[in-house]
C-alpha atoms as a PDB file:
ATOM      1  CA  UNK A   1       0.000   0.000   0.000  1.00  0.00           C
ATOM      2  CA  UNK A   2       2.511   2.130   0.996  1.00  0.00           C
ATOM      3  CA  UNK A   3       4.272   1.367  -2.630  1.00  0.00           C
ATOM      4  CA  UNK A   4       1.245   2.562  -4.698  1.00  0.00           C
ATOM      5  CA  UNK A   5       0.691   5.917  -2.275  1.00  0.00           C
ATOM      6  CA  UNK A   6       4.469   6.749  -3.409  1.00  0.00           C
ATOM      7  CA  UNK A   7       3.821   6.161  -6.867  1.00  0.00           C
ATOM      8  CA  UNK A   8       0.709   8.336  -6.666  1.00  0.00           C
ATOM      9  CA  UNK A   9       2.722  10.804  -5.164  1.00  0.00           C
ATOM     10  CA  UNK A  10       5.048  11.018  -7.475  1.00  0.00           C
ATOM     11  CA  UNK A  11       2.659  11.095 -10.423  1.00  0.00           C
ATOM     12  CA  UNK A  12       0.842  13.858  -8.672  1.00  0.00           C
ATOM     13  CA  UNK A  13       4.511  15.928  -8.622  1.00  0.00           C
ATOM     14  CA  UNK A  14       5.296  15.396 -12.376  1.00  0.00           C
ATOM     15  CA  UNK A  15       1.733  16.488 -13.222  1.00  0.00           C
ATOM     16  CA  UNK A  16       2.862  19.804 -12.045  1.00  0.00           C
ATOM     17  CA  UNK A  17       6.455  20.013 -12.494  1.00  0.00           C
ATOM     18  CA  UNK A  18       7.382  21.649 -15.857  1.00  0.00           C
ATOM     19  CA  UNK A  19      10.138  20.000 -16.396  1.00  0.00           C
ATOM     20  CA  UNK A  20       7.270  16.701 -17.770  1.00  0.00           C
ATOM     21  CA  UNK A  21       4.482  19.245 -18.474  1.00  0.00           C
ATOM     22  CA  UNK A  22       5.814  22.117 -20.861  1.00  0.00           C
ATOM     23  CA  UNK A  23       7.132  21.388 -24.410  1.00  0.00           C
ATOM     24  CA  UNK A  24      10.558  23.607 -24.606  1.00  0.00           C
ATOM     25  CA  UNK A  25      11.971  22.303 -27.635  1.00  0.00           C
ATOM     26  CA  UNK A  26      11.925  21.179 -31.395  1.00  0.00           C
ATOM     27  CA  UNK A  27      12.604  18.008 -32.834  1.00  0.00           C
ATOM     28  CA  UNK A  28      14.872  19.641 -34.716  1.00  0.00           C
ATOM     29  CA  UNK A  29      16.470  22.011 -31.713  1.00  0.00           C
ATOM     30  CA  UNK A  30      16.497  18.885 -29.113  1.00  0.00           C
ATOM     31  CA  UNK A  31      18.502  17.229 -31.970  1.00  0.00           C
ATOM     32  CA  UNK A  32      20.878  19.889 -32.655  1.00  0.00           C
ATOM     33  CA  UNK A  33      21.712  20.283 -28.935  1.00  0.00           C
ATOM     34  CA  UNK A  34      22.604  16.672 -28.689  1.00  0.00           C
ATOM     35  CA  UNK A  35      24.588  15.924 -32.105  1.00  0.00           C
ATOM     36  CA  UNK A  36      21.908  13.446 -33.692  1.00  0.00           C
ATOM     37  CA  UNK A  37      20.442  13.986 -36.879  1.00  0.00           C
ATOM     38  CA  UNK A  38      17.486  14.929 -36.754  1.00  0.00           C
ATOM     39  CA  UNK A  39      15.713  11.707 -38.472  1.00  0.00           C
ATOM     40  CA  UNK A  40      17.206   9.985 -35.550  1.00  0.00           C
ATOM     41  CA  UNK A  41      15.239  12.066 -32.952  1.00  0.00           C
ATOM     42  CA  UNK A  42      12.587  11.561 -34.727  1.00  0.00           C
ATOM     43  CA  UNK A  43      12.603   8.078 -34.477  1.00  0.00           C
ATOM     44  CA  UNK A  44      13.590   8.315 -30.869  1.00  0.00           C
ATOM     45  CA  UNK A  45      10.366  10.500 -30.133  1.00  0.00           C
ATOM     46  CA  UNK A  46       7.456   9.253 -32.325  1.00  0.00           C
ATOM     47  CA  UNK A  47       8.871   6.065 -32.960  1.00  0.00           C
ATOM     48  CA  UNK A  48       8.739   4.467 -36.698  1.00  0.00           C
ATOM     49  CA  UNK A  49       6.988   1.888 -39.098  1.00  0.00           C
ATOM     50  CA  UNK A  50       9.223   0.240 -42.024  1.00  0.00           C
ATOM     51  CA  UNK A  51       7.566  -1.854 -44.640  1.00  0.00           C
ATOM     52  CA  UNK A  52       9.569  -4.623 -46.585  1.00  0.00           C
ATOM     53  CA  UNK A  53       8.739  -6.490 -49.548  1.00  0.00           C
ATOM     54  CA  UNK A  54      10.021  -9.721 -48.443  1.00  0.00           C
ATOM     55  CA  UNK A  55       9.525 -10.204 -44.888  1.00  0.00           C
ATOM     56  CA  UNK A  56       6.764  -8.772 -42.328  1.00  0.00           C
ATOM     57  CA  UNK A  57       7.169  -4.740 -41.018  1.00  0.00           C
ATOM     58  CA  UNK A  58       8.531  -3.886 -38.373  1.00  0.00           C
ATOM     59  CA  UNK A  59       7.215  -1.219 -35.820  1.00  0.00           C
ATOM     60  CA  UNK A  60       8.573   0.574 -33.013  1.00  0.00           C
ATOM     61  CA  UNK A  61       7.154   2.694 -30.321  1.00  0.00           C
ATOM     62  CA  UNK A  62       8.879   5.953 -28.979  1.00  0.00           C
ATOM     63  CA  UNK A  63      11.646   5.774 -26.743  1.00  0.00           C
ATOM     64  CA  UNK A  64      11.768   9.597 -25.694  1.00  0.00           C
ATOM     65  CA  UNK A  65       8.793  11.548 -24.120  1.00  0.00           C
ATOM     66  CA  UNK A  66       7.601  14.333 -26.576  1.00  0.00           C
ATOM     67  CA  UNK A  67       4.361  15.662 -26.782  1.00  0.00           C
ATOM     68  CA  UNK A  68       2.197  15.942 -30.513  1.00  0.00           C
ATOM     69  CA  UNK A  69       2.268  18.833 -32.231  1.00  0.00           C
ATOM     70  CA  UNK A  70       2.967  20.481 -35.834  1.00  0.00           C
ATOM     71  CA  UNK A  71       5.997  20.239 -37.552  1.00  0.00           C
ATOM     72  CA  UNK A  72       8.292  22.833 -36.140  1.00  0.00           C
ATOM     73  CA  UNK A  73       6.439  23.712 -33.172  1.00  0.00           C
ATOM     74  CA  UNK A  74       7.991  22.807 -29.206  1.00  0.00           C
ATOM     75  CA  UNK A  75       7.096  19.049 -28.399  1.00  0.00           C
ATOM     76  CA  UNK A  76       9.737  18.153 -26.148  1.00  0.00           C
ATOM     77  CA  UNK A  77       9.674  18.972 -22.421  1.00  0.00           C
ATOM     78  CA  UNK A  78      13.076  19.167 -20.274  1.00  0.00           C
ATOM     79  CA  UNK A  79      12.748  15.409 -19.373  1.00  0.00           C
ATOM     80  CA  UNK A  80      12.342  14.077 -22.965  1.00  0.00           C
ATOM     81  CA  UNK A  81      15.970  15.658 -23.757  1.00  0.00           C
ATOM     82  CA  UNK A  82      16.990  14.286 -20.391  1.00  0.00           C
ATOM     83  CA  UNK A  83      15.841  11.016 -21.618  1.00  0.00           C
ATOM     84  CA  UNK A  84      17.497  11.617 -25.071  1.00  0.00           C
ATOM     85  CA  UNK A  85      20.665  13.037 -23.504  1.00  0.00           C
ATOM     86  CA  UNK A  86      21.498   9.188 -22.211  1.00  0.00           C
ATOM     87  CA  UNK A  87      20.594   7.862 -25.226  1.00  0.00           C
ATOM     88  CA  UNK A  88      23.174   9.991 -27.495  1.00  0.00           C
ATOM     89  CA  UNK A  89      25.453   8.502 -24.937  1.00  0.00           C
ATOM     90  CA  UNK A  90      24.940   4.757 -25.830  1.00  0.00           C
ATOM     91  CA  UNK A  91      25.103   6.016 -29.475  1.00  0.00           C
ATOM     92  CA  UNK A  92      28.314   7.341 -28.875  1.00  0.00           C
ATOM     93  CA  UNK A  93      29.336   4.054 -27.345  1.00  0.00           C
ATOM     94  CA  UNK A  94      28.976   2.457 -30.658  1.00  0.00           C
ATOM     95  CA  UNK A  95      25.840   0.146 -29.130  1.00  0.00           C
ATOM     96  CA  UNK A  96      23.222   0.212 -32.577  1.00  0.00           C
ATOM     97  CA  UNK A  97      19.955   0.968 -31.854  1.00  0.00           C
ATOM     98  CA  UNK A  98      18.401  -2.073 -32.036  1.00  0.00           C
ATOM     99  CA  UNK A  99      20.158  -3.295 -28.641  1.00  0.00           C
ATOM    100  CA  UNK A 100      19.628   0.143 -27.122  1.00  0.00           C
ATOM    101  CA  UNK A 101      15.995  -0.562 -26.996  1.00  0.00           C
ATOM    102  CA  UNK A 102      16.407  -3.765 -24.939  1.00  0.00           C
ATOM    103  CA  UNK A 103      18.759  -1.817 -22.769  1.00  0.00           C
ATOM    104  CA  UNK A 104      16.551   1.171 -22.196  1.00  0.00           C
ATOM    105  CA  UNK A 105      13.563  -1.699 -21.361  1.00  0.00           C
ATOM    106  CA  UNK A 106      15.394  -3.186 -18.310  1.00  0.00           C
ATOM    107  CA  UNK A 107      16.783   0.267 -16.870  1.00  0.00           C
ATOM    108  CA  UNK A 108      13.065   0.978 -16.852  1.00  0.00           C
ATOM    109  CA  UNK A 109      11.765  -2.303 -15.529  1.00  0.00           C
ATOM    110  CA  UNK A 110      14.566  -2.544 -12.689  1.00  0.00           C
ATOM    111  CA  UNK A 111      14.242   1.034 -12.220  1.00  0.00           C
ATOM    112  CA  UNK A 112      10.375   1.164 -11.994  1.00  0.00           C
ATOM    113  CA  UNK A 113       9.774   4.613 -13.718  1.00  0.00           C
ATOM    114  CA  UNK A 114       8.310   5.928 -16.414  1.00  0.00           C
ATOM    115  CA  UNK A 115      10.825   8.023 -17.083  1.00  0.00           C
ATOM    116  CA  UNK A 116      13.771   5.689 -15.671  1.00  0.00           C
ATOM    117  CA  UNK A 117      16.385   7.679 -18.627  1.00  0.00           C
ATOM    118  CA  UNK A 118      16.120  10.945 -16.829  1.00  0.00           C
ATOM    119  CA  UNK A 119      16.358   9.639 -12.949  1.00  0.00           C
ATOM    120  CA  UNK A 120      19.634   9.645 -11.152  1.00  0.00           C
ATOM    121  CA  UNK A 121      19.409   5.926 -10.810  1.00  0.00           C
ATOM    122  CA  UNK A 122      20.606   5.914 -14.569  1.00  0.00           C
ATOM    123  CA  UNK A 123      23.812   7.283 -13.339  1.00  0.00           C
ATOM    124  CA  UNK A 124      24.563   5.625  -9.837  1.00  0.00           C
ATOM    125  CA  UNK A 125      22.846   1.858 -10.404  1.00  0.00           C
ATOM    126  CA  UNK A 126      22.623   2.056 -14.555  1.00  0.00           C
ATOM    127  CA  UNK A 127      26.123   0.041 -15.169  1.00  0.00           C
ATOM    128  CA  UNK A 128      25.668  -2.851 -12.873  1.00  0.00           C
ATOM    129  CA  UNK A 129      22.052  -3.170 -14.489  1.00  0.00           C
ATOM    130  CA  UNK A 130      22.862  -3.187 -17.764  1.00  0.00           C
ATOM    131  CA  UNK A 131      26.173  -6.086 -16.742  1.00  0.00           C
ATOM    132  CA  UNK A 132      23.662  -8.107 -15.169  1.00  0.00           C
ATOM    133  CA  UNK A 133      21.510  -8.312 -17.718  1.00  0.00           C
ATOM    134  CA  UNK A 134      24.130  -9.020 -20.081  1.00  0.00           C
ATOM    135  CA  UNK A 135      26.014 -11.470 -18.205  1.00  0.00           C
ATOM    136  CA  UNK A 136      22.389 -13.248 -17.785  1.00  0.00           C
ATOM    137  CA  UNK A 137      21.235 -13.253 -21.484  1.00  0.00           C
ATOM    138  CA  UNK A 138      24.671 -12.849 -23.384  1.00  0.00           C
ATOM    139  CA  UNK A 139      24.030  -9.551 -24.344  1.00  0.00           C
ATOM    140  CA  UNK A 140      27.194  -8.727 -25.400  1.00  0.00           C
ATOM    141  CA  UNK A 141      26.511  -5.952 -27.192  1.00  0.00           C
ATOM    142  CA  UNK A 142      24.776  -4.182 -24.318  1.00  0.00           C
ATOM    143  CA  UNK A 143      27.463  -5.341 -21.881  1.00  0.00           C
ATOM    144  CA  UNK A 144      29.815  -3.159 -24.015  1.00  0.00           C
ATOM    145  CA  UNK A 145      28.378  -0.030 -22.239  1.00  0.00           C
ATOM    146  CA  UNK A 146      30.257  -1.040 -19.185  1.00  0.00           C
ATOM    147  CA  UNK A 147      34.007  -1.659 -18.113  1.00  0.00           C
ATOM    148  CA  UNK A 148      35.658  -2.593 -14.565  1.00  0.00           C
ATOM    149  CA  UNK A 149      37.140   0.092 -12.804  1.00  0.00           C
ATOM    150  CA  UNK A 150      38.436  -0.443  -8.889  1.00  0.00           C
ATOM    151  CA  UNK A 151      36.376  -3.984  -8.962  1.00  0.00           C
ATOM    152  CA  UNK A 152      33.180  -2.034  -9.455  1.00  0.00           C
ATOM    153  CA  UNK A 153      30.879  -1.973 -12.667  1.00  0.00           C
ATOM    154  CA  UNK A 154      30.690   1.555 -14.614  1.00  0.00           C
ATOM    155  CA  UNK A 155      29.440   2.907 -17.454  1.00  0.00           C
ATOM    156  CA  UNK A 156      32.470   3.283 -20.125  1.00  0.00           C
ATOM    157  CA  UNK A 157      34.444   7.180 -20.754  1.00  0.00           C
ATOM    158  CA  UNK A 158      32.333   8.429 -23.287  1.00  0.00           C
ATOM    159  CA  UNK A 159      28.807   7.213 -21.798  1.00  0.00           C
ATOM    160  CA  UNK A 160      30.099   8.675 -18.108  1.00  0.00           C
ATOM    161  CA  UNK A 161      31.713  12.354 -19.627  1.00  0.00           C
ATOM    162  CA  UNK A 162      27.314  12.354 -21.002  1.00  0.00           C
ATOM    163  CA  UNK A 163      25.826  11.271 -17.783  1.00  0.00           C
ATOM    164  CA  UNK A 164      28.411  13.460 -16.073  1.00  0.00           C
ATOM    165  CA  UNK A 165      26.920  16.642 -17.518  1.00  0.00           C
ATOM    166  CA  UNK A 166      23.768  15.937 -15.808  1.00  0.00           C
ATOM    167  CA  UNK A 167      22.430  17.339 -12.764  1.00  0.00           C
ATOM    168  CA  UNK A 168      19.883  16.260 -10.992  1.00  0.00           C
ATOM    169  CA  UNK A 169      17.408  17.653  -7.993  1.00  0.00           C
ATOM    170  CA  UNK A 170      16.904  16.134  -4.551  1.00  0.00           C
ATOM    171  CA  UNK A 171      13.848  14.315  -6.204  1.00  0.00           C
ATOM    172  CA  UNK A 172      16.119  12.759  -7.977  1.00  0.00           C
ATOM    173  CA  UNK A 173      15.249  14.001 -11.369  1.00  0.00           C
ATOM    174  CA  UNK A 174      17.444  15.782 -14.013  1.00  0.00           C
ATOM    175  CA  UNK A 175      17.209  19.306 -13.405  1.00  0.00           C
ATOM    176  CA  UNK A 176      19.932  21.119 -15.939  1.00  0.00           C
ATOM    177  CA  UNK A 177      21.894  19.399 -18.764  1.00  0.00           C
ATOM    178  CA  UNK A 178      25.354  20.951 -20.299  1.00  0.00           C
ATOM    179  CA  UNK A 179      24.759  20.252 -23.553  1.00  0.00           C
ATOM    180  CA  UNK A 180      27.269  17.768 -25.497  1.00  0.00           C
ATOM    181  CA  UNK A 181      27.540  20.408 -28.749  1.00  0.00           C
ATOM    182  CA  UNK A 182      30.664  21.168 -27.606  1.00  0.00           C
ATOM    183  CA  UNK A 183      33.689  19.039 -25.609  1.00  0.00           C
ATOM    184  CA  UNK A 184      34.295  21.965 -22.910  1.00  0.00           C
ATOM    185  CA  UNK A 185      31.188  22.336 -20.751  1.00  0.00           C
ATOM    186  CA  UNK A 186      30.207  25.834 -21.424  1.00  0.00           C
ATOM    187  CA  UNK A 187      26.565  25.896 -22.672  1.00  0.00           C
ATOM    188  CA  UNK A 188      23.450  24.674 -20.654  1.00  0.00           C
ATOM    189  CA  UNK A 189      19.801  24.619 -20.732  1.00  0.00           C
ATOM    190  CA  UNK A 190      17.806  24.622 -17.577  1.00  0.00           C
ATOM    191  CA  UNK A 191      13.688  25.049 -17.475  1.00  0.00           C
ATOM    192  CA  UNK A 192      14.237  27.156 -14.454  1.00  0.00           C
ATOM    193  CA  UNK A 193      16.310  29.457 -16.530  1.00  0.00           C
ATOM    194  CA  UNK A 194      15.324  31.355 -19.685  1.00  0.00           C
ATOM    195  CA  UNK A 195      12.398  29.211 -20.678  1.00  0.00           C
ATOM    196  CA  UNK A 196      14.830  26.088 -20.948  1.00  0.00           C
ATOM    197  CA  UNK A 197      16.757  27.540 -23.751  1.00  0.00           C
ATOM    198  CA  UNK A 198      20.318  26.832 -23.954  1.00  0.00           C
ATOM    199  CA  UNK A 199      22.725  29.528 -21.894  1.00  0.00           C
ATOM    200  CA  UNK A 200      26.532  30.703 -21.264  1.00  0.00           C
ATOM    201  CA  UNK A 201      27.316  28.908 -18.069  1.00  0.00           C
ATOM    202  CA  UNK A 202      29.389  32.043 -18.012  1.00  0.00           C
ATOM    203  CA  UNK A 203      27.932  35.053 -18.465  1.00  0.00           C
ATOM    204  CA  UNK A 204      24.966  33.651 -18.301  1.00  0.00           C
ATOM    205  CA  UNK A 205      23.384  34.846 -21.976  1.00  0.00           C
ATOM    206  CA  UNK A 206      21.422  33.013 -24.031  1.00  0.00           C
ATOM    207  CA  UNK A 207      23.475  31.297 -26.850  1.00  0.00           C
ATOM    208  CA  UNK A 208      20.676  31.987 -29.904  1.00  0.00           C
ATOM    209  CA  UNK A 209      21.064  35.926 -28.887  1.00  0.00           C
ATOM    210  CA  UNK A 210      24.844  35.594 -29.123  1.00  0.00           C
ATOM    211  CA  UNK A 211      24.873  33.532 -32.257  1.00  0.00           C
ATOM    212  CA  UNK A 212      22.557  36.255 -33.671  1.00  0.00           C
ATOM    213  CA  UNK A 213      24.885  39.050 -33.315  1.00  0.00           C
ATOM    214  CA  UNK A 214      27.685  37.311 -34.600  1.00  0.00           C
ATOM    215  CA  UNK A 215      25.941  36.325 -37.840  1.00  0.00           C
ATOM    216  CA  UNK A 216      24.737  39.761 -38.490  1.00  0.00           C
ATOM    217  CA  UNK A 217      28.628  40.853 -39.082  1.00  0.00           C
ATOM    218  CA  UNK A 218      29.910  41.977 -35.297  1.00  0.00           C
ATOM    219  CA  UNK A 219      32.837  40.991 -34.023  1.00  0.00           C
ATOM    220  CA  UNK A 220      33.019  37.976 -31.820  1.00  0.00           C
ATOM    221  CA  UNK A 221      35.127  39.707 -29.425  1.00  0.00           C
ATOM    222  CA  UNK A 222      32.456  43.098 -29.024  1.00  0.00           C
ATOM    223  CA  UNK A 223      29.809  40.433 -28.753  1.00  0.00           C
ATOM    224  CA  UNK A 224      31.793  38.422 -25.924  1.00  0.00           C
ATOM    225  CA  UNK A 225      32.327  41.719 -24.378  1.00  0.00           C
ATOM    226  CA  UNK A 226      28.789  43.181 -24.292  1.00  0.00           C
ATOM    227  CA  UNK A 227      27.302  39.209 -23.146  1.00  0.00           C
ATOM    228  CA  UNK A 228      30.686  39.100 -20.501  1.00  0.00           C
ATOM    229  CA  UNK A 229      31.021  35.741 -21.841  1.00  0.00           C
ATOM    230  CA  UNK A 230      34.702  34.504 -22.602  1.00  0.00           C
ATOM    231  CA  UNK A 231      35.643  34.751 -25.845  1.00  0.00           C
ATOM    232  CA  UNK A 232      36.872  31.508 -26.077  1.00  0.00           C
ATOM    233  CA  UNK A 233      33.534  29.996 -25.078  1.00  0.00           C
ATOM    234  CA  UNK A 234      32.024  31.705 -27.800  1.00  0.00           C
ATOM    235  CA  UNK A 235      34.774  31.074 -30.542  1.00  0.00           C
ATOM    236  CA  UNK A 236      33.431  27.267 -29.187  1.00  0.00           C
ATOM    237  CA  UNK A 237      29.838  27.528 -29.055  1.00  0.00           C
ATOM    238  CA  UNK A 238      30.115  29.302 -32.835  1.00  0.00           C
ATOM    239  CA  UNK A 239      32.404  26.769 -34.422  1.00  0.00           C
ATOM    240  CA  UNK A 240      29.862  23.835 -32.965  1.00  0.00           C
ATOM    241  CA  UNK A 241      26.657  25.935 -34.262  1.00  0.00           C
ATOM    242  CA  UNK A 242      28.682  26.007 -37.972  1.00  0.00           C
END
């Protein structure tokens, strides 16, 4: 009983938090801000349908939370790029998509959340799930995610540097993401912040306002200046936008 009055409780909490409840973001943006085309977020958020002339379809359901909407209008909230953020990461890992599905399953059966990608549990308990599953069904592939460090299970470099840029709240939620468009950790996006659009960690300003400035012919260092931004960070965040 006490189970189901904590799951109700927690429901009742993401009903109102807008970090589940406002759409922030683009297919196209959320991709941008996490290096995947933008077919592949697509896929990720409304899932996909192939037809073959030899063998039966094959259909898959969404694996990020987005919201419907028209084409070019804001369907993902803060915790579907959360969700995406730690699926880039097994991309970048080299596991194909068709084992990250599997993968993403058991983190949220073990984990027991709808939104398992985006808790903190990903991060401290993720690893050792995903080797026990592979050690118990030869999942080879998936048990690539994780190496042995100090006799303990964890997620490999490029998976922990993504999960690393994570923050999460005492509710143990992702709460502000430094985005992976660029290897120094300079830009952010926050729903707290500037209506979850992606920010200067310093300086503070918004990076479409920078970006804007620069492409209209001033020069990056007046525009670093005026934002009090480093000019390196911007040289950065402009070279990852190109």
């Amino acid at each position: 009983m006490g189970y189901i009055l904590a799951m109700a409780s927690e429901a009742g909490r993401e009903d109102q938090d807008i970090r589940f409840t406002e759409p922030l973001y683009t297919l196209t943006e959320a991709a941008r801000y996490l290096r995947v085309r933008p077919d592949t977020f697509g896929n990720w958020a409304k899932g996909y349908e192939r037809h073959f002339p030899d063998r039966s379809s094959v259909k898959k359901g969404p694996v990020v939370t987005a919201f419907p909407g028209k084409r070019g209008t804001p369907r993902v909230p803060f915790v579907g790029l959360s969700e995406a953020m730690v699926l880039a990461a097994f991309r970048r890992s080299g596991l194909p998509m068709q084992r990250i599905r599997p993968a993403v399953r058991i983190l949220q059966q073990e984990i027991g959340l709808d939104h398992a990608l985006a808790s903190q549990r990903v991060h401290s308990d993720g690893a050792e799930i995903l080797y026990d599953f592979a050690e118990r069904y030869d999942e080879d592939e998936i048990g690539m995610l994780v190496v042995v460090r100090s006799g303990q299970h964890v997620f490999r470099p490029v998976v922990a540097d993504y999960l690393q840029r994570i923050s999460y709240d005492d509710d143990g939620w992702a709460r502000r993401l430094v985005l992976p468009i660029t290897k120094r950790k300079i830009i952010a996006v926050d729903p707290s912040r500037g209506f979850g659009q992606p920010l200067f960690l310093h300086g503070g300003a918004p990076l479409d306002n920078v970006l804007a400035r620069i492409r209209a012919g001033e020069p990056v260092e007046d525009v670093a200046a005026d934002f009090e931004v480093p000019e390196k960070d911007v040289q950065e965040a402009l070279r990852a936008a190109a």
